[in-house]
Structures are given as structure tokens and as C-alpha cells.
Protein backbone atom coordinates (compact mmCIF):
# COMPACT_ATOMS: atom_id res chain seq x y z
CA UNK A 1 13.40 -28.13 80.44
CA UNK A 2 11.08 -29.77 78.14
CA UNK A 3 12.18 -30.81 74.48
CA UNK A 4 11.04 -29.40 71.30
CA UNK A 5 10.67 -32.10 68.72
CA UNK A 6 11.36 -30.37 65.69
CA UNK A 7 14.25 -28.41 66.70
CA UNK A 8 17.02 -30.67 66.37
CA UNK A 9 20.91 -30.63 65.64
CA UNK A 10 23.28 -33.79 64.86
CA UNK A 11 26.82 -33.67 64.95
CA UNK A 12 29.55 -35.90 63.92
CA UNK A 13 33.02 -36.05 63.50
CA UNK A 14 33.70 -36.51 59.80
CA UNK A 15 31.38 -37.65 57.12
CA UNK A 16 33.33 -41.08 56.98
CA UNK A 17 31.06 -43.24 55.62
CA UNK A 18 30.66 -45.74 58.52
CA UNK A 19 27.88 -47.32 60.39
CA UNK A 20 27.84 -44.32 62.69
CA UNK A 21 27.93 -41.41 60.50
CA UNK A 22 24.80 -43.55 58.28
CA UNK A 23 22.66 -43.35 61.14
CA UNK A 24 22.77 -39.78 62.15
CA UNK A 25 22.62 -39.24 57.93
CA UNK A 26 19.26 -41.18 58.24
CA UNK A 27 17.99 -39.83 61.30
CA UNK A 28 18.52 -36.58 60.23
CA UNK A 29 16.85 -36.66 56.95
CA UNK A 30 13.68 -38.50 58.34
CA UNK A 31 13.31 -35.32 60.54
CA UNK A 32 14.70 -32.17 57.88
CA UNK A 33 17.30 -31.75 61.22
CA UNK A 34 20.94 -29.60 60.16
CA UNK A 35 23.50 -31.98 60.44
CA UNK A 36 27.62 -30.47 61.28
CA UNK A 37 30.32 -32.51 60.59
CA UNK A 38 33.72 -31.25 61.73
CA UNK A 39 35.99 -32.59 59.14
CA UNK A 40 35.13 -33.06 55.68
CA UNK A 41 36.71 -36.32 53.62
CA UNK A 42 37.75 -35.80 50.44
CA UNK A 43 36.15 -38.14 48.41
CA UNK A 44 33.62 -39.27 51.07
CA UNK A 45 31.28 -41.82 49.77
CA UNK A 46 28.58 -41.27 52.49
CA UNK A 47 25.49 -40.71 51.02
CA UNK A 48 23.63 -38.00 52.15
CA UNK A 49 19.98 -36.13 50.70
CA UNK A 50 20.88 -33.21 48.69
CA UNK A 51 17.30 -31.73 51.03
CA UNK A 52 19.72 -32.00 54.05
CA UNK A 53 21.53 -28.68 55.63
CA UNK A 54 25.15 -29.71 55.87
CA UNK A 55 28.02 -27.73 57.58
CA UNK A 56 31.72 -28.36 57.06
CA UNK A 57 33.71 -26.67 59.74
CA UNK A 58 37.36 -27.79 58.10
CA UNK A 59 38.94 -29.74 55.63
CA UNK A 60 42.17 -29.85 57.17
CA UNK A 61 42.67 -31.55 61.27
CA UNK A 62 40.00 -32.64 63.17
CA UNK A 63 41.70 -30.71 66.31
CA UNK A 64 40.80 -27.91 63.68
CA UNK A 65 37.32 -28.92 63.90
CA UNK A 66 36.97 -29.10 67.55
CA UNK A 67 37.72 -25.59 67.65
CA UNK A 68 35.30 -24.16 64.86
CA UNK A 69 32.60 -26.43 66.78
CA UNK A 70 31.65 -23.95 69.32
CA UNK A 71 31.61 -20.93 67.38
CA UNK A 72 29.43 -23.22 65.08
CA UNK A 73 27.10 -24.82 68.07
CA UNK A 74 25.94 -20.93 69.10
CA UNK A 75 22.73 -20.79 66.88
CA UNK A 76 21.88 -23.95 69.05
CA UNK A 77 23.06 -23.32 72.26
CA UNK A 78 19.66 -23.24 73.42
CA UNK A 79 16.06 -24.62 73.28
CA UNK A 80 17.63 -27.14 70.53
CA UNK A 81 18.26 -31.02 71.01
CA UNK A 82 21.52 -31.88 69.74
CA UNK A 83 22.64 -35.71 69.15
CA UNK A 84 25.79 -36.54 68.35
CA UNK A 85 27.84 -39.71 68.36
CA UNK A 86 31.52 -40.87 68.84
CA UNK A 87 32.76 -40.50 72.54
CA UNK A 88 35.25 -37.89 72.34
CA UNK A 89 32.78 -35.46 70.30
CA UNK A 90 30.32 -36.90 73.27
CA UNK A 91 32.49 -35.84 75.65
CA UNK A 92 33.40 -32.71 74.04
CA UNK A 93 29.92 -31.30 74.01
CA UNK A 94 29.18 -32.63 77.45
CA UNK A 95 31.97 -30.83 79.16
CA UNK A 96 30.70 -27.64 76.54
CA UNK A 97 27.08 -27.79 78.41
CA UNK A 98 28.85 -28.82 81.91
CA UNK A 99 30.51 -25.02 81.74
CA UNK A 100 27.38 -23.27 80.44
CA UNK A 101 27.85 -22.52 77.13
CA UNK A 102 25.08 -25.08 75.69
CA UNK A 103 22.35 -24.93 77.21
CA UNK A 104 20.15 -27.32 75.31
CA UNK A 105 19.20 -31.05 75.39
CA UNK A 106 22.39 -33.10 74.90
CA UNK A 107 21.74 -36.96 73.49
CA UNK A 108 24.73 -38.93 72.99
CA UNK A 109 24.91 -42.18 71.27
CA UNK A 110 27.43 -44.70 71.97
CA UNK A 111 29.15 -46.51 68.50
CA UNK A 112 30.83 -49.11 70.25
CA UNK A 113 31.97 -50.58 73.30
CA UNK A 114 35.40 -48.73 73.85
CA UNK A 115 36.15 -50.12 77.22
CA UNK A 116 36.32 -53.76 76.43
CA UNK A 117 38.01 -53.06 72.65
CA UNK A 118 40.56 -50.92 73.88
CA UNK A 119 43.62 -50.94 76.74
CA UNK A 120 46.14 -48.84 78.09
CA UNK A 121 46.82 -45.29 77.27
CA UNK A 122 43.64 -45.26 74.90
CA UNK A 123 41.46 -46.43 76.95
CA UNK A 124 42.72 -44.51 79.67
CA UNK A 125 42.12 -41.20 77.57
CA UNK A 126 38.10 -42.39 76.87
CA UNK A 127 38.08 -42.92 80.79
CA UNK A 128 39.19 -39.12 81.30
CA UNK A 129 36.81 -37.81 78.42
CA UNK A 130 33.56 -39.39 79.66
CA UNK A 131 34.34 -38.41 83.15
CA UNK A 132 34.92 -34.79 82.26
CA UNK A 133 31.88 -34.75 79.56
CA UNK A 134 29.18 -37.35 80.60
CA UNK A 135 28.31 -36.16 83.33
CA UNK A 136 26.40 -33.27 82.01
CA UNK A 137 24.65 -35.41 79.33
CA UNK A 138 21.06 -35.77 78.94
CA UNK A 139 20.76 -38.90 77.96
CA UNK A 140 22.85 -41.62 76.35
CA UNK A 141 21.66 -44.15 73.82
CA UNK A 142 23.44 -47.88 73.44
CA UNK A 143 23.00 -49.86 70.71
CA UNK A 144 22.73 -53.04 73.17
CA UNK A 145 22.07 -53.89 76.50
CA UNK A 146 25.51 -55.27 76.73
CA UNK A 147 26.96 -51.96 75.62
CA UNK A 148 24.99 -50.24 78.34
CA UNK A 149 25.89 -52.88 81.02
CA UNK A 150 29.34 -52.04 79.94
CA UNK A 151 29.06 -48.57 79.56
CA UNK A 152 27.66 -48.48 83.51
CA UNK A 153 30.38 -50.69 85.21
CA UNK A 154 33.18 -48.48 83.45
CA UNK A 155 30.96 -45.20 84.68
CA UNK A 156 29.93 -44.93 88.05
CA UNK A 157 28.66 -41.56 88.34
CA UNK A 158 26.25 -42.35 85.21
CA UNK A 159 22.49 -42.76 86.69
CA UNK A 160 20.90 -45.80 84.85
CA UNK A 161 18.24 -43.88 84.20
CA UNK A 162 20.02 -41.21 81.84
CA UNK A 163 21.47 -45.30 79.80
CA UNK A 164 18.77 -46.50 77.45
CA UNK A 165 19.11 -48.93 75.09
CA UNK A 166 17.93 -48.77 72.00
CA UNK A 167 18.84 -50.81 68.86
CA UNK A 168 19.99 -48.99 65.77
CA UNK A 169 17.25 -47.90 62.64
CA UNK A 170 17.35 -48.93 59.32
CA UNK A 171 15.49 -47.86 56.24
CA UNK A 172 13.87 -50.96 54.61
CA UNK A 173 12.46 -49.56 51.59
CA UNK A 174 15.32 -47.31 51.04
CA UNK A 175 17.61 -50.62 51.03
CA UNK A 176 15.10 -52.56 48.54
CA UNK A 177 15.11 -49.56 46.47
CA UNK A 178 19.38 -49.97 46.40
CA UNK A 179 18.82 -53.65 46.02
CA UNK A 180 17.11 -52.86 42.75
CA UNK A 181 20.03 -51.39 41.24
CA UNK A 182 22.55 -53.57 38.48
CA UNK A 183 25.55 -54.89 39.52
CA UNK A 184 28.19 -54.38 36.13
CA UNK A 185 30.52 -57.18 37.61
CA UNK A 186 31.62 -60.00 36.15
CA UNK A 187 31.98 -61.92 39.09
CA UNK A 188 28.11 -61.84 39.74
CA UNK A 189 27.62 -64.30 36.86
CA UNK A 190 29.29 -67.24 39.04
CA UNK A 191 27.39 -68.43 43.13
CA UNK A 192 28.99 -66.74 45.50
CA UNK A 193 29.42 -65.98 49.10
CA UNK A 194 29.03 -62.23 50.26
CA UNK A 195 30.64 -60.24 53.47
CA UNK A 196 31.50 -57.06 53.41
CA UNK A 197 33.11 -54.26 55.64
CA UNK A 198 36.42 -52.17 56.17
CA UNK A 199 39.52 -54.65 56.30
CA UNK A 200 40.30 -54.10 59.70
CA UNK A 201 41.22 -57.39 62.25
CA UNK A 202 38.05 -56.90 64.14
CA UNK A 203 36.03 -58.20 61.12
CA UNK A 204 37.29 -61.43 61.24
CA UNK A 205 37.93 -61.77 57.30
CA UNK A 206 40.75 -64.18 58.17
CA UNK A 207 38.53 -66.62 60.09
CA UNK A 208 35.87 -66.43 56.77
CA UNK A 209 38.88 -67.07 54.68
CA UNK A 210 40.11 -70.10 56.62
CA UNK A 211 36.17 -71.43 56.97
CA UNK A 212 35.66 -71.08 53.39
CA UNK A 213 38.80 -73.79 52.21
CA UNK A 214 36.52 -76.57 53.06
CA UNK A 215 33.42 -75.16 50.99
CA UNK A 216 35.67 -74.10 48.08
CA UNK A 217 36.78 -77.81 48.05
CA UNK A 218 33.07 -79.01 48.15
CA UNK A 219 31.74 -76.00 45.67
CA UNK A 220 33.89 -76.32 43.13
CA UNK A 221 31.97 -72.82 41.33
CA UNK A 222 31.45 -71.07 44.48
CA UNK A 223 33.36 -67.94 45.18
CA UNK A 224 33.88 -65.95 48.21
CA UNK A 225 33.28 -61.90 47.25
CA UNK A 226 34.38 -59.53 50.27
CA UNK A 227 33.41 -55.95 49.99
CA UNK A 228 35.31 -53.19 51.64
CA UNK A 229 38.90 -51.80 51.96
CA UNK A 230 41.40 -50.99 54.67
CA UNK A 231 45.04 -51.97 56.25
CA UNK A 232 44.43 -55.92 56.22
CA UNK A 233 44.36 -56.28 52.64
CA UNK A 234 47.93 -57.11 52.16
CA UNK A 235 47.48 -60.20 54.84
CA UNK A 236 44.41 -61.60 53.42
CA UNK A 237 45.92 -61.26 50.12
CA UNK A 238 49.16 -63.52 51.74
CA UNK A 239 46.60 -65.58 53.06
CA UNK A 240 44.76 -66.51 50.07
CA UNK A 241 47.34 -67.81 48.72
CA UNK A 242 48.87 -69.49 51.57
CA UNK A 243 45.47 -71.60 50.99
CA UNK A 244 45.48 -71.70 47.84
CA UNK A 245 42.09 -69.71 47.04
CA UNK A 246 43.23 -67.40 43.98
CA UNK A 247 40.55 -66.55 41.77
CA UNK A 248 38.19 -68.48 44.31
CA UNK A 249 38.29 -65.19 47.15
CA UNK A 250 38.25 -61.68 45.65
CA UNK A 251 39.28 -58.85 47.45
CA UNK A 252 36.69 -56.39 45.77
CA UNK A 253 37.56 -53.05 47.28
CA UNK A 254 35.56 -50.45 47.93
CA UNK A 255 31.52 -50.72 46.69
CA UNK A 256 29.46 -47.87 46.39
CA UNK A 257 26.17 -50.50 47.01
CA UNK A 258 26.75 -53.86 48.31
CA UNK A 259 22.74 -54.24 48.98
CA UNK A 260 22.92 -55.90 45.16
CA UNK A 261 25.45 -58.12 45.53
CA UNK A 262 23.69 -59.03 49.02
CA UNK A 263 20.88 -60.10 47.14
CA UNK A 264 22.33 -62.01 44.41
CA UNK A 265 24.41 -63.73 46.88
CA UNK A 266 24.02 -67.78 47.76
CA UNK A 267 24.69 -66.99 51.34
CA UNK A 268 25.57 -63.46 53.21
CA UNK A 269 28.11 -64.03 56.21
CA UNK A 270 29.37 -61.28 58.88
CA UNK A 271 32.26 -62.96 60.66
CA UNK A 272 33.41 -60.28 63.15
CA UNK A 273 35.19 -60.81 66.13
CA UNK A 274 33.94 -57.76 68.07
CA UNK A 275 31.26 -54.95 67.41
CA UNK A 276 29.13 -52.60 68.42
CA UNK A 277 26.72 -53.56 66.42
CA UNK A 278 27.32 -54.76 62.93
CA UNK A 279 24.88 -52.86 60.52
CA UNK A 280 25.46 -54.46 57.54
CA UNK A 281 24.14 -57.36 59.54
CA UNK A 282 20.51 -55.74 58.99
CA UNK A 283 21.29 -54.67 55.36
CA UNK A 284 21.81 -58.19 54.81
CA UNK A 285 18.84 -59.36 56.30
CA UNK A 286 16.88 -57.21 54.55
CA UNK A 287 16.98 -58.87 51.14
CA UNK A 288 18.44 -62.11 52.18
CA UNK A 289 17.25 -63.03 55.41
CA UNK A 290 17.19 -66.86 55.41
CA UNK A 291 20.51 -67.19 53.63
CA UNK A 292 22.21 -65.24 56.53
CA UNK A 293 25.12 -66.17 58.85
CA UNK A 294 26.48 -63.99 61.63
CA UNK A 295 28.64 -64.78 64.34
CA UNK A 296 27.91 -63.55 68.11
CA UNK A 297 29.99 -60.54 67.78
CA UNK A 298 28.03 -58.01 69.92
CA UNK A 299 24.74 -58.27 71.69
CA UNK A 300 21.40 -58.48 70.74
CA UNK A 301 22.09 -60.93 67.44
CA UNK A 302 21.28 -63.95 69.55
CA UNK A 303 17.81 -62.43 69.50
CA UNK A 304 17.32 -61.86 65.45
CA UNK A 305 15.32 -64.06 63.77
CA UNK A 306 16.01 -66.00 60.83
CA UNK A 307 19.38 -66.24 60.64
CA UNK A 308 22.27 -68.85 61.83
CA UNK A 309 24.34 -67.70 64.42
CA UNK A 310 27.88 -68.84 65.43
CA UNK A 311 30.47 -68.36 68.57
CA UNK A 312 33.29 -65.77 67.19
CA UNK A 313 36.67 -66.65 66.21
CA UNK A 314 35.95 -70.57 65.01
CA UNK A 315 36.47 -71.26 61.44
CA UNK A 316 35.24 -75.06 62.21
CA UNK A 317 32.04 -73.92 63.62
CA UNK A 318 31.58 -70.94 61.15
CA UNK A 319 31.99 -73.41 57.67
CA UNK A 320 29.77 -76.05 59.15
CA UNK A 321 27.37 -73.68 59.47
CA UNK A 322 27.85 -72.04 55.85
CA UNK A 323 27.82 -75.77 54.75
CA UNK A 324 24.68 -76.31 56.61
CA UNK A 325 23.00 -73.18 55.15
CA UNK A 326 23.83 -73.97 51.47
CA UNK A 327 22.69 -77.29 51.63
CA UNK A 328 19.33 -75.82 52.45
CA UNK A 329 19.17 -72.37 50.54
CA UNK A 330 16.42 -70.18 50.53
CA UNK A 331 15.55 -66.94 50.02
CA UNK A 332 12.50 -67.12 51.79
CA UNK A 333 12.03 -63.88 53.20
CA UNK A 334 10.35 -62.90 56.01
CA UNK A 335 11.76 -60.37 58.48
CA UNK A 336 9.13 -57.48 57.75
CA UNK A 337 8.10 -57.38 61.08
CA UNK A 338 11.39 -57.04 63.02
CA UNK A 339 12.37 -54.08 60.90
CA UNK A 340 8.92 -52.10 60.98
CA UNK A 341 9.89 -51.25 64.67
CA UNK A 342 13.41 -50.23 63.74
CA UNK A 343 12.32 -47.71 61.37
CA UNK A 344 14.34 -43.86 61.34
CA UNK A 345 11.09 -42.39 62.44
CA UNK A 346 10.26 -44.73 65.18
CA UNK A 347 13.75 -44.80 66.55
CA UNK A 348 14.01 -40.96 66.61
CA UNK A 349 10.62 -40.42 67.80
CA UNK A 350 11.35 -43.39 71.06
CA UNK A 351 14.40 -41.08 71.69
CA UNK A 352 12.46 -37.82 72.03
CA UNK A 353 9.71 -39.46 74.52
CA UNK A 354 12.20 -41.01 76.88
CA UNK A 355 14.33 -37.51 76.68
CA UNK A 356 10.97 -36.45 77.44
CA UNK A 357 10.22 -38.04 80.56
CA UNK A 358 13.57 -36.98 82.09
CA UNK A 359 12.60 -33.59 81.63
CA UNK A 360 9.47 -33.39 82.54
């Protein structure tokens, strides 16, 4: 069956405003595609073009959602490509074309590497789902080759064919247009470090924290600003001042627009531990590209330009390298290149011709 272009459908779980859920927000609007969430978040802060047709199917459980989906997927049950992300929905809508009911194009992209970040009864339950649902799937996009090397051991009965890699978009001018925008913080006024993202384990705050005692001690005005919320706040808070860094690391909470602070930082660090692929990675480059830091937390960094690049979980390694950097800060910018093919349009439009040739 061949693919029609223009007649696409994305789907996501909830309009949390993650990495994942940005992506199909930005794919979506570059081609004027419907996009269905199943749950709605109250209070969601993802961003999405008023232009944009948006369905809800339930503010209340996403099992709720599930449900509604297929009454909601029959306008587009055929001659439609729909693209979704997160492996159960994946799943979900594979084993829905695997019976009959869709009949169009299925893309699925993967948001992380489930089989190496989870164990046990979890990961057992994403074994069950993409051998019930993948195997009716069109075609499945990874955000790294490592992710689809993974993604192939863990699935036999996937052809490598139907596995392409392809790494994630991102919307350059839209980001220097965000960059543009004032920050109304006080703690802008003083240098600073910048990292940002959801206060989970994985992000490796606590190794940025450590790293950063030894700078503090040789900055005496340099702060350390880290932008996001979630369940690790009361430990990094403990360990803050188990190091004595009050007033020198600030917990900042939610932020509508990092890009700003990004920009106005002295240095931009991403200190995970493990990723899929860490998009605030290329929002930093974007307006700070040779005052960048990331550690090796998912494949496909050791390959960006113009930035420093350090083995995961070593505070040692991680402040020599943020001592290195600010001893030779720049903001020398040149990354224009790198991001032109990574563009919403260009990624979408890659998609379509490989979907293309499987069909044709």
C-alpha cells in the first residue's frame, strides 16, 4: 500500500510536556497533521500551535483512554499514516492493525531504550506488549543506532529492515526566537552554570552537584541553576547542604523557557546517567554550543560537534571538564550546519520516503 504524505495522524499518550510528546507537537505542526492525545494534564505546560487539531479522549485514567482510542482511530483506520510514540501505545495500535481494525500505515517511534533501563516484572510486561503489537508495525524509528541495536537483540521477529534510525528534529529558529525572550530572575544577574530536566535519578543531578563543590570553591560568584521538578528534590535539597552549597545551587523548579537562561549561562551541562536521547542536549547547543558539556549518556553524542563530552557517573571527570571549559569560555557559535539536517520538515519528510520504499 503506498503512503499518502499529507494524510497523517499522531498519537500520544498524554500531553506531558516531555521530550517525546515535543516532537510529535513539532512534527505535527510542520505538516497541519491532527494530533490525539489520550489523557489530558491539567495544567500541562506543553506548548502546542493554537493552528493544530487536538483531541482529548479523557481527563480522568489513561486505561480510560485506551478505550476511547479506537472509537477515536475510525476516521483513520484507513489510507492514513499514523505515528505514535511510547511502547505500550506502540504496541497497542500494532496489535489494533494486527486484528484488522486499522488498516493504515503504522510508524512507531521508540522514546527510550526500555530493555536496558528496566528489569523484572516491567520489563517483562514491554517484552509481552511488543511481541503482541510490533509485529504488525510498519516501521519503527530509533533515536540511535544503539537504541535500534538494542531494540533488535531484545526482538527477534523484528526484520532490520522495518528498524531505522533516525536522530530526533529540532526547530532552530523557533528556539532562537524563545532565546530572545527576558528572563525576570534575579539569579540571572550573578555567572552561572545551567542544567535542566525532571528531577528524576536518571539525570544525574547528584553527580553535577558533587562535581560542582570544587568549582564553587574556585568561583567564588558562580552558581549552579537547575531547571526542572520531580521526586528527587528532597535529596538534592539534603545534599546541598550536606556540601555545603546553599545559596550557591538553586533548585529552580519548573521553567516555562529555559532556552534564556541557556543562553545567558557561563557553561550548559547535561549530566545524565542514561537516555534515550537527551533533547535539551540540542536546545542547549543551539544558543550555546561551545560552552556545552554532556556526558555519554545515550548514543550518538560522541558524534556532536562542539561540545565536551564525559564518561557517565564521574563527578572527577565531569568538574575537570567544567573547569576546563570555563577557563576557556566562548560563545562562539557554530553548529548551523548539524541542525539544518535535523530540521521537523526534513525529519518527517526522511520518514515518509523510507515508509515509502517498504511499500512500494
Amino acid at each position: 500500500m503506498k503512503l499518502i504524505p499529507h494524510r497523517l495522524l499522531f498519537v500520544s499518550m498524554s500531553d506531558t510536556a516531555g521530550g517525546a510528546e515535543n516532537i510529535l507537537c513539532m512534527v505535527a505542526s510542520v505538516t497541519d497533521s491532527p494530533l490525539v492525545f489520550l489523557k489530558h494534564i491539567y495544567n500541562s505546560r506543553l506548548q502546542i500551535p493554537k493552528f493544530l487539531k487536538v483531541k482529548y479522549l479523557t481527563n480522568g485514567s489513561m486505561l480510560l483512554g485506551f478505550f476511547k482510542l479506537v472509537k477515536a482511530l475510525y476516521p483513520y483506520r484507513k489510507d492514513y499514516t499514523i505515528i505514535s510514540t511510547h511502547p505500550y501505545l506502540n504496541s497497542y495500535l500494532g496489535l489494533l492493525k494486527r486484528v484488522g481494525y486499522i488498516k493504515s500505515n503504522l510508524i512507531v517511534r521508540e522514546c527510550t531504550s526500555v530493555f536496558t533501563r528496566y528489569t523484572g516484572i516491567k520489563k517483562l510486561t514491554y517484552q509481552i506488549a511488543y511481541r503482541l503489537g510490533y509485529p504488525a508495525v510498519n516501521l519503527i524509528i530509533c533515536q540511535t543506532e544503539i537504541m535500534r541495536s538494542q531494540l533488535l537483540e531484545e526482538n527477534k521477529f523484528i526484520p532490520m529492515n522495518k528498524a531505522l534510525t533516525k536522530e530526533n528534529p529540532i526547530d532552530l529558529n523557533h528556539i532562537l526566537k524563545k532565546a530572545e525572550e527576558p528572563l525576570n530572575d534575579s539569579n540571572h544577574n550573578s555567572d552561572f552554570i545551567c542544567s535542566a530536566g525532571r528531577l528524576i535519578a536518571e539525570k544525574g543531578f547528584s553527580i553535577l552537584i558533587r562535581a560542582f563543590v570544587n568549582i564553587a570553591q574556585q568561583h567564588n560568584n558562580l552558581k549552579l541553576l537547575i531547571l526542572g521538578e520531580g521526586k528527587e528534590r528532597n535529596n538534592l535539597n539534603s545534599l546541598i547542604k550536606e556540601t555545603g552549597l546553599e545559596g550557591r545551587v538553586i533548585l529552580m523548579g519548573h521553567v516555562d523557557n529555559p532556552i534564556p537562561y541557556f543562553k545567558k549561562a557561563k557553561l550548559c551541562v547535561v549530566s545524565s546517567i542514561k537516555e534515550g536521547f537527551p533533547n535539551v542536549l540540542l536546545e542547549m547547543m543551539a544558543v550555546s554550543s561551545s560552552s556545552v558539556i554532556s556526558t555519554l549518556c545515550a548514543g550518538g553524542i560522541e558524534d556532536i560537534p562542539s561540545i565536551v563530552k564525559v564518561k557517565v557517573n564521574d563527578a572527577i571527570a565531569l568538574a575537570a571538564a567544567m573547569d576546563s571549559v570555563l577557563h576557556s569560555y566562548s560563545k562562539d557559535n557554530d553548529v548551523k550546519y548539524y541542525f539544518k539536517r535535523r530540521t521537523p520538515k526534513n525529519y518527517i519528510d526522511s520518514i515518509l520516503k523510507e515508509a515509502d520504499k517498504l511499500h512500494s
